[in-house]
Protein backbone atom coordinates (compact mmCIF):
# COMPACT_ATOMS: atom_id res chain seq x y z
CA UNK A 1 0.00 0.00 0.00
CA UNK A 2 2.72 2.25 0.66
CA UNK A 3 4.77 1.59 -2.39
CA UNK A 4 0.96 2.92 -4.23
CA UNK A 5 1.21 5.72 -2.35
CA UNK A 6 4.49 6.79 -3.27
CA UNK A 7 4.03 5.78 -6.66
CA UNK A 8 0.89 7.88 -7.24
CA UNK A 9 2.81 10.75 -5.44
CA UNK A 10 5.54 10.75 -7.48
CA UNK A 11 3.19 10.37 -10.69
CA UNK A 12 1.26 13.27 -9.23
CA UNK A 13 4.48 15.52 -8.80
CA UNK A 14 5.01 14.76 -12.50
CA UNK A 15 1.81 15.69 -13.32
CA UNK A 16 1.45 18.65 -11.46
CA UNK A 17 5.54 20.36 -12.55
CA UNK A 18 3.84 19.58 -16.06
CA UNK A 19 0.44 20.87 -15.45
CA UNK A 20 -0.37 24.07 -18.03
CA UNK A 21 2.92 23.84 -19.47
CA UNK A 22 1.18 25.25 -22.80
CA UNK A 23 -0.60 28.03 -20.75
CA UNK A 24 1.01 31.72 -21.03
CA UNK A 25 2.56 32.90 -18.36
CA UNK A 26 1.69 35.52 -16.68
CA UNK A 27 3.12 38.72 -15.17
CA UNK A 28 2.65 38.94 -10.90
CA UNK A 29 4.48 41.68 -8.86
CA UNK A 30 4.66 40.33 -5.05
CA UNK A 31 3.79 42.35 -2.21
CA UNK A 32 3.51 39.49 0.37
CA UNK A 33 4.99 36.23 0.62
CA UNK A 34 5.01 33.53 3.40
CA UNK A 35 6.94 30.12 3.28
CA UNK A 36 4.54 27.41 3.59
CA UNK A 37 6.87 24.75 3.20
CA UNK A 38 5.95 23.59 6.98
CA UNK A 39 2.68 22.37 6.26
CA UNK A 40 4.61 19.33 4.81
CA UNK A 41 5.52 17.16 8.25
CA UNK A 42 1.52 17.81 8.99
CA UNK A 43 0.71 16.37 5.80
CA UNK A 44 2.50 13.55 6.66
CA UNK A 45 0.95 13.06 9.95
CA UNK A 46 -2.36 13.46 8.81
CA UNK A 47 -2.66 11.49 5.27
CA UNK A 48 0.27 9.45 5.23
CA UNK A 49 1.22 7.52 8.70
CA UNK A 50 -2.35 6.22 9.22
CA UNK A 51 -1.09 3.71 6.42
CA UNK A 52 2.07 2.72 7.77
CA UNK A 53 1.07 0.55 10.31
CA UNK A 54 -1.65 -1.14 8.06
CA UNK A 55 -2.20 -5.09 9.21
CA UNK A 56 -4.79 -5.86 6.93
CA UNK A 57 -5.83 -8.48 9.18
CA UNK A 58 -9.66 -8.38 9.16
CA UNK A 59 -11.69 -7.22 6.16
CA UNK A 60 -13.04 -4.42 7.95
CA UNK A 61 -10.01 -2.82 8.67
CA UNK A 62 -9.52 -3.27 4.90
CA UNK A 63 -12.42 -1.53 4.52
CA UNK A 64 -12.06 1.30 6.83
CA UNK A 65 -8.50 2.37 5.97
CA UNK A 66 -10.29 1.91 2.27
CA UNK A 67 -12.38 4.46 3.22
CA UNK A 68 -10.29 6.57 4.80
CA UNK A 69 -7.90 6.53 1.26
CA UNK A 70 -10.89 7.79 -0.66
CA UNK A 71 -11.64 10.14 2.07
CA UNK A 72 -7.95 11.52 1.76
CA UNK A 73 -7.94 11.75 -2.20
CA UNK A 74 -10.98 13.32 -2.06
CA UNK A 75 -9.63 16.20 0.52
CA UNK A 76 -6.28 16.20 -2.26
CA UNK A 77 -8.09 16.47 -5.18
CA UNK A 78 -10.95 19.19 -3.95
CA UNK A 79 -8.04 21.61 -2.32
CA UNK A 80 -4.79 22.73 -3.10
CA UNK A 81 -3.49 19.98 -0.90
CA UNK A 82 -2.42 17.90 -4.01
CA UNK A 83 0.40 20.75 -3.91
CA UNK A 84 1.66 19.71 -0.48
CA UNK A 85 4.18 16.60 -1.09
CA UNK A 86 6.67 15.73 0.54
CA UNK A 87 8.64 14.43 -2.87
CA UNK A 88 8.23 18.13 -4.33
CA UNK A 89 10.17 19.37 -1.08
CA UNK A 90 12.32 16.77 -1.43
CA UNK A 91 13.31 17.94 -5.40
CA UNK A 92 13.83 21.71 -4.25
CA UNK A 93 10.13 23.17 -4.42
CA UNK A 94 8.87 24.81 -1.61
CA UNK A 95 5.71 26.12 -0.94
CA UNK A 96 5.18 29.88 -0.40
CA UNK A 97 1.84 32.38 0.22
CA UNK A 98 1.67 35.15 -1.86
CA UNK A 99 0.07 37.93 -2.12
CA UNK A 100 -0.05 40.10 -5.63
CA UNK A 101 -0.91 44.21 -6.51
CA UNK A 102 -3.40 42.49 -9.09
CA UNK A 103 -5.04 40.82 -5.91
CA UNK A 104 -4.26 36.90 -6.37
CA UNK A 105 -3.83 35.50 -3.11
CA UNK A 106 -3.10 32.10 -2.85
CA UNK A 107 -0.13 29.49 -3.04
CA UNK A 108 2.61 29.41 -5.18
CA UNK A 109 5.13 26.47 -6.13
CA UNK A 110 8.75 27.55 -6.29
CA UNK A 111 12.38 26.32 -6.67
CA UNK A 112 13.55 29.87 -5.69
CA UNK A 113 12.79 31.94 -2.66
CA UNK A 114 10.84 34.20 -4.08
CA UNK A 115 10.79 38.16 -2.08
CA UNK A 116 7.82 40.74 -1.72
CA UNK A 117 7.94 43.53 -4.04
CA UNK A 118 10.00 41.43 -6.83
CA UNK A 119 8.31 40.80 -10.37
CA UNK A 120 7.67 37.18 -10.98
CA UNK A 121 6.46 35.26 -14.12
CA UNK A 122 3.87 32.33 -13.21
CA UNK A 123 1.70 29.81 -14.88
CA UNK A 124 -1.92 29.40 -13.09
CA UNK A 125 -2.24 25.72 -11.81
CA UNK A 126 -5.38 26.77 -10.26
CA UNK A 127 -8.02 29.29 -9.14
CA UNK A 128 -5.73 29.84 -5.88
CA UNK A 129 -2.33 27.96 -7.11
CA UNK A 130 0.98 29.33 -9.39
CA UNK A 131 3.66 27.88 -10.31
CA UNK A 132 6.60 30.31 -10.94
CA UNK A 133 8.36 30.29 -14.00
CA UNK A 134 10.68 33.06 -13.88
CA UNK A 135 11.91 35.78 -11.33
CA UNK A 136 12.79 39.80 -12.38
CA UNK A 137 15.85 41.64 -11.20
């Protein structure tokens, strides 16, 4: 079960450092930004270590951690949790709040530390999520 889990993460990080790659980015000028990055060991806690002591001894454990998977990828799928992976920290992206004179406010995906009042170039993964691209002097 945990080998799925990573898998799908992994495919999911793919995915998701893919995602809109033919969509135009856009120009964003910062004027907050907050490193997120620490929701990650909650993450964990929450969604991942149920599993990791998983017996599978009676059906309806099966059934109930079963539950509690679809549960989970629901929660992933309906937020802008799918953007809070532990592999993405581990490959350099970081997780950061931001806060834009054109009034986005939401979370952005970054390899760089990105600083308020800097011009950025992002792609829009979502209504709330960005994924930046490129960072003006």
């Amino acid at each position: 079960m945990l080998v799925g889990a990573g898998v799908s993460s992994i495919g999911s990080m793919i995915l998701l450092l893919r995602a809109r790659g033919t969509t135009n980015e856009q120009p964003y000028e910062l004027i907050a930004v907050d490193d997120e990055s620490a929701q990650v060991p909650a993450y964990l806690l929450a969604f991942v270590f149920p599993f990791v002591f998983v017996t599978g001894a009676d059906w309806r454990d099966a059934v109930a951690y079963g539950a509690f998977a679809v549960l989970v990828g629901l929660l992933v799928l309906r937020t802008d949790l799918v953007l809070v992976q532990p592999v993405l920290l581990a490959a350099g992206y970081h997780l950061y709040k931001v806060q834009t004179t054109s009034g986005f406010g939401g979370i952005m995906l970054s390899s760089v530390r990105p600083q308020a009042g800097q011009t950025i170039h992002a792609v829009r993964l979502s209504a709330t999520a960005l994924k930046l691209t490129i960072v003006q002097p």
